[in-house]
Protein backbone atom coordinates (compact mmCIF):
# COMPACT_ATOMS: atom_id res chain seq x y z
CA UNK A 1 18.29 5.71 16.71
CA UNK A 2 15.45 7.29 14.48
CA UNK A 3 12.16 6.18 14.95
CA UNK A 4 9.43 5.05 12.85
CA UNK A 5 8.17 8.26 12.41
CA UNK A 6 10.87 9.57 10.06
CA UNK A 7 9.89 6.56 8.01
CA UNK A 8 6.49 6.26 5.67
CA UNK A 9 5.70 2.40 4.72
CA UNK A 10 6.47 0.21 7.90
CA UNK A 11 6.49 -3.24 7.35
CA UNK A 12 5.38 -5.42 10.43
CA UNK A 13 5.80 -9.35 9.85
CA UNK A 14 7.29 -12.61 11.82
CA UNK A 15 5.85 -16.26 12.48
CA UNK A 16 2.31 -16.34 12.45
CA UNK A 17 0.54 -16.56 16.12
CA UNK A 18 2.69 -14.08 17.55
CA UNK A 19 0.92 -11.00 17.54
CA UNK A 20 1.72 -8.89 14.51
CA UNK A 21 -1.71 -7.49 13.55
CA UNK A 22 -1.75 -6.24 17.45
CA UNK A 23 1.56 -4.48 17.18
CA UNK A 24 0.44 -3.11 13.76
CA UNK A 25 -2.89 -1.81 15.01
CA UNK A 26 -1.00 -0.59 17.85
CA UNK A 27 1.73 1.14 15.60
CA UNK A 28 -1.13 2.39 13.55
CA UNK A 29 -2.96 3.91 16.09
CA UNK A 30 -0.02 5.83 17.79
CA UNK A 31 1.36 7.55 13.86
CA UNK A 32 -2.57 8.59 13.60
CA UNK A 33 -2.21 10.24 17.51
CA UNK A 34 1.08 12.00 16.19
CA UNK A 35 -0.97 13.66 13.48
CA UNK A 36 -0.02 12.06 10.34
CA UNK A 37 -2.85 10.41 7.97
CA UNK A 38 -2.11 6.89 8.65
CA UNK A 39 -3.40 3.78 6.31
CA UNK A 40 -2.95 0.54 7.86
CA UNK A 41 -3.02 -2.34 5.15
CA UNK A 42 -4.01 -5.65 5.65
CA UNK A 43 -3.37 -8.34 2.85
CA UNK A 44 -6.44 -10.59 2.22
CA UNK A 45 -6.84 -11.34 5.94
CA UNK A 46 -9.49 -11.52 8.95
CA UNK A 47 -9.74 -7.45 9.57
CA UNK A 48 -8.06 -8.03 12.63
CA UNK A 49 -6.78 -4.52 13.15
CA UNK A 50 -10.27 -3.19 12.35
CA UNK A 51 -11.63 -5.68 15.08
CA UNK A 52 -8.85 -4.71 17.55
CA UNK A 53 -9.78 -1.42 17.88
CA UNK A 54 -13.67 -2.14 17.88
CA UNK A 55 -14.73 -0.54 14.46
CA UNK A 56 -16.93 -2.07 11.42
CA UNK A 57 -14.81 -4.23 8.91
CA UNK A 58 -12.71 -1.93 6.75
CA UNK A 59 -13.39 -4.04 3.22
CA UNK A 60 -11.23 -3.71 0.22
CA UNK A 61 -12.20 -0.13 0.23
CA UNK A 62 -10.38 2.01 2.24
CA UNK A 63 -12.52 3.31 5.32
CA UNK A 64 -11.72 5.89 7.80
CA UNK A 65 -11.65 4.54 11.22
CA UNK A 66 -11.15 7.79 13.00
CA UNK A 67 -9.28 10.55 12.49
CA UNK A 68 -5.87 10.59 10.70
CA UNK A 69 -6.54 6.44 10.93
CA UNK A 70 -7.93 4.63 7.84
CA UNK A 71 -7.84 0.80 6.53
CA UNK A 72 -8.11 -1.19 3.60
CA UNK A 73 -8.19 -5.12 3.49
CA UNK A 74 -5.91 -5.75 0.19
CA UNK A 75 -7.44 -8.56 -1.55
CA UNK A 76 -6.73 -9.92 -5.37
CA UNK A 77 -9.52 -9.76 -7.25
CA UNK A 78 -10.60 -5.97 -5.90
CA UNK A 79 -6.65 -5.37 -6.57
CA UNK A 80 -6.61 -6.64 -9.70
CA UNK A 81 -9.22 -4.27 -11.11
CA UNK A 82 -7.56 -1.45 -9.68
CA UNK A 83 -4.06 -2.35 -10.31
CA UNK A 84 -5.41 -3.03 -14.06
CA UNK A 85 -7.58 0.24 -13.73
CA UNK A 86 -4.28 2.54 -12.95
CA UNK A 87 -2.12 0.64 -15.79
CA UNK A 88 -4.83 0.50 -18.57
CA UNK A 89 -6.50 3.65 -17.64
CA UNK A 90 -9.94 3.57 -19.31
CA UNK A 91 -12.24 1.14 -17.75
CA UNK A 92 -13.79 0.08 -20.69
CA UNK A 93 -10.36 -1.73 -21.97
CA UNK A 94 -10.55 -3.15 -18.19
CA UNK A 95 -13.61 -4.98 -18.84
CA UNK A 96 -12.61 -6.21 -22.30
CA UNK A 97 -9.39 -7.63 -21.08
CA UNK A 98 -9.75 -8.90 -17.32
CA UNK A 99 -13.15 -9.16 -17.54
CA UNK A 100 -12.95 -11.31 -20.52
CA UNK A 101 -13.87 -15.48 -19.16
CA UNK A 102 -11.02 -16.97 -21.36
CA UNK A 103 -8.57 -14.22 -20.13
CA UNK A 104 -9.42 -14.55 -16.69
CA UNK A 105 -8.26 -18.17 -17.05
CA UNK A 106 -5.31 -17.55 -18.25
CA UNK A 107 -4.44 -14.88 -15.61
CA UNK A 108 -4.51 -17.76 -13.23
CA UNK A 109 -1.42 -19.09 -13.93
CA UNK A 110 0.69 -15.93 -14.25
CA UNK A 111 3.38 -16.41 -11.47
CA UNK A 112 3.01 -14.18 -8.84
CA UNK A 113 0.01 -12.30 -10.32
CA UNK A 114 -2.26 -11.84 -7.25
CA UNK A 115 1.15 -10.63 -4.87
CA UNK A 116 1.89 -7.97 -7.86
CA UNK A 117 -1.45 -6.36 -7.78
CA UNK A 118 -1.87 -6.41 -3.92
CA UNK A 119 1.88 -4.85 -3.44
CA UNK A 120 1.10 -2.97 -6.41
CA UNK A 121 -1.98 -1.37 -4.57
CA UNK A 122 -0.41 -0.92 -1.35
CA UNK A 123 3.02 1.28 -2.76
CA UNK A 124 -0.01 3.12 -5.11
CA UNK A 125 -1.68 4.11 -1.87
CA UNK A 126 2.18 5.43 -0.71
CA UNK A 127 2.62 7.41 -3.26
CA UNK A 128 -1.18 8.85 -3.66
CA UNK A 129 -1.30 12.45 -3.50
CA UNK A 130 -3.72 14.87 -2.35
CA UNK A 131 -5.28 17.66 -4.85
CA UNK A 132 -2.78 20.65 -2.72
CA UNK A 133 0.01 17.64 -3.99
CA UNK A 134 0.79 16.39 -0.43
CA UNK A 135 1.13 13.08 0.60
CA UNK A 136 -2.40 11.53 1.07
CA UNK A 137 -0.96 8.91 3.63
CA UNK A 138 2.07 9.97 5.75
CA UNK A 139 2.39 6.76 6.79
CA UNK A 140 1.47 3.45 5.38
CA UNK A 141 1.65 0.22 7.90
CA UNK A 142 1.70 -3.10 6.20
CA UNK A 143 0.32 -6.01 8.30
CA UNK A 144 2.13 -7.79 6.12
CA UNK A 145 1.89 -12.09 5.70
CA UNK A 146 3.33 -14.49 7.78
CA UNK A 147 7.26 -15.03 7.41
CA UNK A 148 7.09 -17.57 4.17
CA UNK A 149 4.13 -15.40 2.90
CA UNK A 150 6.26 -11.91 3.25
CA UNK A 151 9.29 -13.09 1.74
CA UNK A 152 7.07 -14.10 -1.50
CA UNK A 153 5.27 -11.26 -1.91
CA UNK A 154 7.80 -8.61 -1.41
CA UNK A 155 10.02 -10.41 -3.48
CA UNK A 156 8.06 -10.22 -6.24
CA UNK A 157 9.24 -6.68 -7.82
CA UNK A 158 13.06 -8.91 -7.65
CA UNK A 159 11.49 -11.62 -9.63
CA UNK A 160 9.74 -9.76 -12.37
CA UNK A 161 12.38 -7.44 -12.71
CA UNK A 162 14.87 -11.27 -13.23
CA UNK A 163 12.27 -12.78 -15.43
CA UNK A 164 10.69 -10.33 -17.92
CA UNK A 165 11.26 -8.31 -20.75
CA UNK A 166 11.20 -5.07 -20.35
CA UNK A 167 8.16 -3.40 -20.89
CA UNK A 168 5.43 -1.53 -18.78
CA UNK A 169 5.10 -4.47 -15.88
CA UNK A 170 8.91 -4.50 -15.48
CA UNK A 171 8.77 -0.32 -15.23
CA UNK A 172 6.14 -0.73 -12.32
CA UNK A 173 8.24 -3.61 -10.79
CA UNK A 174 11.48 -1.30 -10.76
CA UNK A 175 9.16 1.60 -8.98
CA UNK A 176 7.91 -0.87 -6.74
CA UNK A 177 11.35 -2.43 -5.71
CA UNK A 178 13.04 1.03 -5.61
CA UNK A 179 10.36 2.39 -2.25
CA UNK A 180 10.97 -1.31 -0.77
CA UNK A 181 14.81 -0.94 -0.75
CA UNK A 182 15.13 2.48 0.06
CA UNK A 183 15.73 2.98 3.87
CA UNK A 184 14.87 7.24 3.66
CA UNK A 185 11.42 5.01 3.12
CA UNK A 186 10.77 1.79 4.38
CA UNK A 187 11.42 -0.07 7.57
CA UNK A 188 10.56 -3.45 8.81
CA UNK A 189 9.72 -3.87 12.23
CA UNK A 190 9.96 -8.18 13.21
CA UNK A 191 7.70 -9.42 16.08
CA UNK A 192 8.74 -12.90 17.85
CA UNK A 193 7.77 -14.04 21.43
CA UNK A 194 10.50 -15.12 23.73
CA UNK A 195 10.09 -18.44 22.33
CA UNK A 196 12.87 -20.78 20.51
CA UNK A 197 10.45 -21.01 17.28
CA UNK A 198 9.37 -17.09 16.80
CA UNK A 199 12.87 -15.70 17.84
CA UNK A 200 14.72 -18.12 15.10
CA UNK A 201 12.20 -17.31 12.68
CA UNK A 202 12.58 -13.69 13.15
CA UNK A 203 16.05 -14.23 12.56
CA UNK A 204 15.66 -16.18 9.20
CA UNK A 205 13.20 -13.48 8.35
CA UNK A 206 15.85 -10.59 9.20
CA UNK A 207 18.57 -12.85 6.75
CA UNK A 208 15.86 -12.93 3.81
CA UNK A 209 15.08 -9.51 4.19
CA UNK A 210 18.58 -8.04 4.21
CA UNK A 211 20.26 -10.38 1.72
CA UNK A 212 17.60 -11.61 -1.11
CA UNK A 213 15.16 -8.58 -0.58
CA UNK A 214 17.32 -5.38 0.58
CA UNK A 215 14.73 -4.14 2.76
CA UNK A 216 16.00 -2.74 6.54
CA UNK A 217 15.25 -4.05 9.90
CA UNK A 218 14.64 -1.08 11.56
CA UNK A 219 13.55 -2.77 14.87
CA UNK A 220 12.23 -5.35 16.52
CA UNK A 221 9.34 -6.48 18.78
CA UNK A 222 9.21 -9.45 21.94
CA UNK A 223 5.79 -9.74 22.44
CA UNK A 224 4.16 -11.50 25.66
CA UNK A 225 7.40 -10.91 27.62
CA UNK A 226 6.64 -11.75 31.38
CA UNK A 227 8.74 -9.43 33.98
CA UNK A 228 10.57 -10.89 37.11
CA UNK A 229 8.75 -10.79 39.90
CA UNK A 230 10.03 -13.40 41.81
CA UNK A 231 13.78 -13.57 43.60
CA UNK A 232 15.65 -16.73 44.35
CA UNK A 233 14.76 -15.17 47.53
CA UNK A 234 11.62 -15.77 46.72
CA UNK A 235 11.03 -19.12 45.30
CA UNK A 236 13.42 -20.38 48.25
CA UNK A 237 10.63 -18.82 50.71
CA UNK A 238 7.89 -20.43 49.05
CA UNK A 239 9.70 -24.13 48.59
CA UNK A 240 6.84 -24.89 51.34
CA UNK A 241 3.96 -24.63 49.47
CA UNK A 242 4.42 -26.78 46.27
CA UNK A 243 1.69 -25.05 44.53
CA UNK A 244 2.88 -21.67 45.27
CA UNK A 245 6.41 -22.39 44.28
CA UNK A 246 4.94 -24.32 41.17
CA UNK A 247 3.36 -20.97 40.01
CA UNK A 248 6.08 -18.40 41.21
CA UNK A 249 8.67 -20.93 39.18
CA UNK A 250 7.15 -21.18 36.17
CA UNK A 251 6.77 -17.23 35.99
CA UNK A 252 10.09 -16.89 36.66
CA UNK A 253 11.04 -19.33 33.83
CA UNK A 254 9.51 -17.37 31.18
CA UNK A 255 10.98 -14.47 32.69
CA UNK A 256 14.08 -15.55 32.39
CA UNK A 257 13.23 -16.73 28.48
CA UNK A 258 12.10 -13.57 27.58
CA UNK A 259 15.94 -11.74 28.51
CA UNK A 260 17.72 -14.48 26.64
CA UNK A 261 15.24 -14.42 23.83
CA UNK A 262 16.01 -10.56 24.12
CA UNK A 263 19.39 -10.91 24.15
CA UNK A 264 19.50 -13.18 20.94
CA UNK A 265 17.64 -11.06 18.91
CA UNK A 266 19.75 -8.02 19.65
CA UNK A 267 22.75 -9.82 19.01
CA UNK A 268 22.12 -11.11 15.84
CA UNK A 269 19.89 -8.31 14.18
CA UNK A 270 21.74 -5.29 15.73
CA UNK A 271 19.01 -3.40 16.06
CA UNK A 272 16.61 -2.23 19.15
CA UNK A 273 14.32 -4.83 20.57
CA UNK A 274 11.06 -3.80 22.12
CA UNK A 275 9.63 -5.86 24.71
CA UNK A 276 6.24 -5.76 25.08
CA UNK A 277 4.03 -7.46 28.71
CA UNK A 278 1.97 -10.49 27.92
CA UNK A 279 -1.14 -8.38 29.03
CA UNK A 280 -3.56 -10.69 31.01
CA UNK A 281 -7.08 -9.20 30.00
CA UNK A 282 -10.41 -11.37 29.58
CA UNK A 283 -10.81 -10.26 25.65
CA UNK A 284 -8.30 -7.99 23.42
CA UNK A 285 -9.56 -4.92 22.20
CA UNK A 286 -9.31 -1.02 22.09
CA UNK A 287 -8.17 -1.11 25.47
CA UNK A 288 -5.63 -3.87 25.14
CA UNK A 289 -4.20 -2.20 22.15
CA UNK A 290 -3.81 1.29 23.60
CA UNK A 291 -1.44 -0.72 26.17
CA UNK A 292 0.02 -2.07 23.74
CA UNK A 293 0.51 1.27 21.73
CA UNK A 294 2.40 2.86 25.34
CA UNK A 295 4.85 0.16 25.35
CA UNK A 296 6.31 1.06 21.52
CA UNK A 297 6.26 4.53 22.24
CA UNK A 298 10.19 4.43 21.69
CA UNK A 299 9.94 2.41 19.06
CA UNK A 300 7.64 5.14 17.09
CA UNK A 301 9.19 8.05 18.38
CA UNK A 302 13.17 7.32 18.72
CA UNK A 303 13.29 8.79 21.85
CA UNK A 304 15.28 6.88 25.57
């Protein structure tokens, strides 16, 4: 299968807790090691990829991390201005409009305003070009929401494009929803852990995605997977010493979670699934994250 380097905007989402923003920072990191100018987006969060690999706070400007690697935290009132800013043009109508007290009351209670001009700055930055008209970003990594969360917002070119007239919102709608659907594009990768909760939420994630939003699973992650280490062999040997054979049982427990949570996902998303260790380190950072990064080399690259 190809990897997610023949891809530019991957989309990295599942149930909150289970380790997205460190397989995005990790995904992020390794398309910036292959050479391409990678912007990893984070949407009105904690910085968390920024923190992961032990640089300053990106902002809601984007900031170079280090080379080919550069992040923006996508929040809606910086969006809005330059969502407005690349609609409107002149800034000057931007501050009589949006800037306007009894407008910027009313904006409030446009549906979906605040996901529009986030998604609408994150597929800008995809299709930014550089003065010699190359790509500026070769690859764009959405940390994207929570499961809920991601459905909403990257459903919201489908619902403007239902709901409005059309006019110049529902022409940037149909751009938007055109990079989201197409596949030569976009891919989604879904993290669970090999837990009940995460897997079936990937899953329900995986449905919404194909069916309501057209938008590919290209892969999937099980993070925090613990390896066998112990036989029957073993644990029979160690039926002696309680505490031992407490410890040595419940590893091989989760073990043995982590291939049927495996299994599950690959039989109902039909695509590759990525294990990646639980990694057992006193505090997550660059280090952790370049571990992480080895384990999704096949992931990135497509290769066995």
């Amino acid at each position: 299968m190809a990897g997610l380097l023949d891809k530019r905007l991957w989309i990295v989402s599942g149930k909150g807790g289970v380790g997205k923003s460190t397989i995005a920072a990790a995904l992020a990191l390794r398309s910036a090691r292959a050479g391409r100018r990678t912007l990893v987006c984070e949407v009105n969060t904690q910085e968390r990829v920024s923190r992961f690999l032990e640089r300053p706070p990106a902002g809601p400007e984007v900031s170079l991390l280090e080379e080919n690697l550069w992040a923006v935290d996508v929040r809606p009132q910086e969006a809005m201005r330059e969502y407005a800013l690349m609609v409107l043009r002149f800034e000057t109508l931007y501050k009589t409009v949006f800037e306007n007290r009894v407008v910027r009351y009313f904006l409030r209670f446009i549906p979906s305003l605040q996901e529009l001009v986030m998604l609408g700055k994150i597929l800008y930055h995809l299709q930014e070009k550089l003065p010699d008209g190359r790509d500026r970003y070769e690859t764009i990594v959405l940390d994207a929401p929570a499961t809920g969360h991601a459905i909403t917002f990257l459903n919201v070119p489908h619902v403007l494009l239902r709901t409005l007239p059309p006019g110049p919102m529902t022409r940037e709608a149909l751009k938007m929803r055109d990079l989201l659907v197409d596949p030569q594009v976009t891919a989604a990768v879904l993290v669970a852990l090999p837990e009940e909760l995460p897997v079936n939420e990937a899953l329900e994630l995986h449905s919404a995605l194909r069916d309501q939003l057209r938008i590919r699973t290209h892969a999937a992650v099980l993070n925090a997977t613990f390896t066998e280490r112990f036989s029957e062999g073993d644990l029979e040997a160690l039926s002696g010493h309680p505490e031992l054979y407490q410890a040595a049982k419940a590893h091989h427990d989760r073990a043995a979670q982590a291939v049927l949570s495996g299994m599950k996902l690959e039989r109902n998303l039909h695509v590759p699934v990525h294990p990646v260790p639980r990694l057992f380190v006193s505090s997550f950072g660059r280090a952790a994250i370049e571990q992480v990064m080895g384990h999704l080399e096949h992931l990135v690259t497509g290769t066995s």
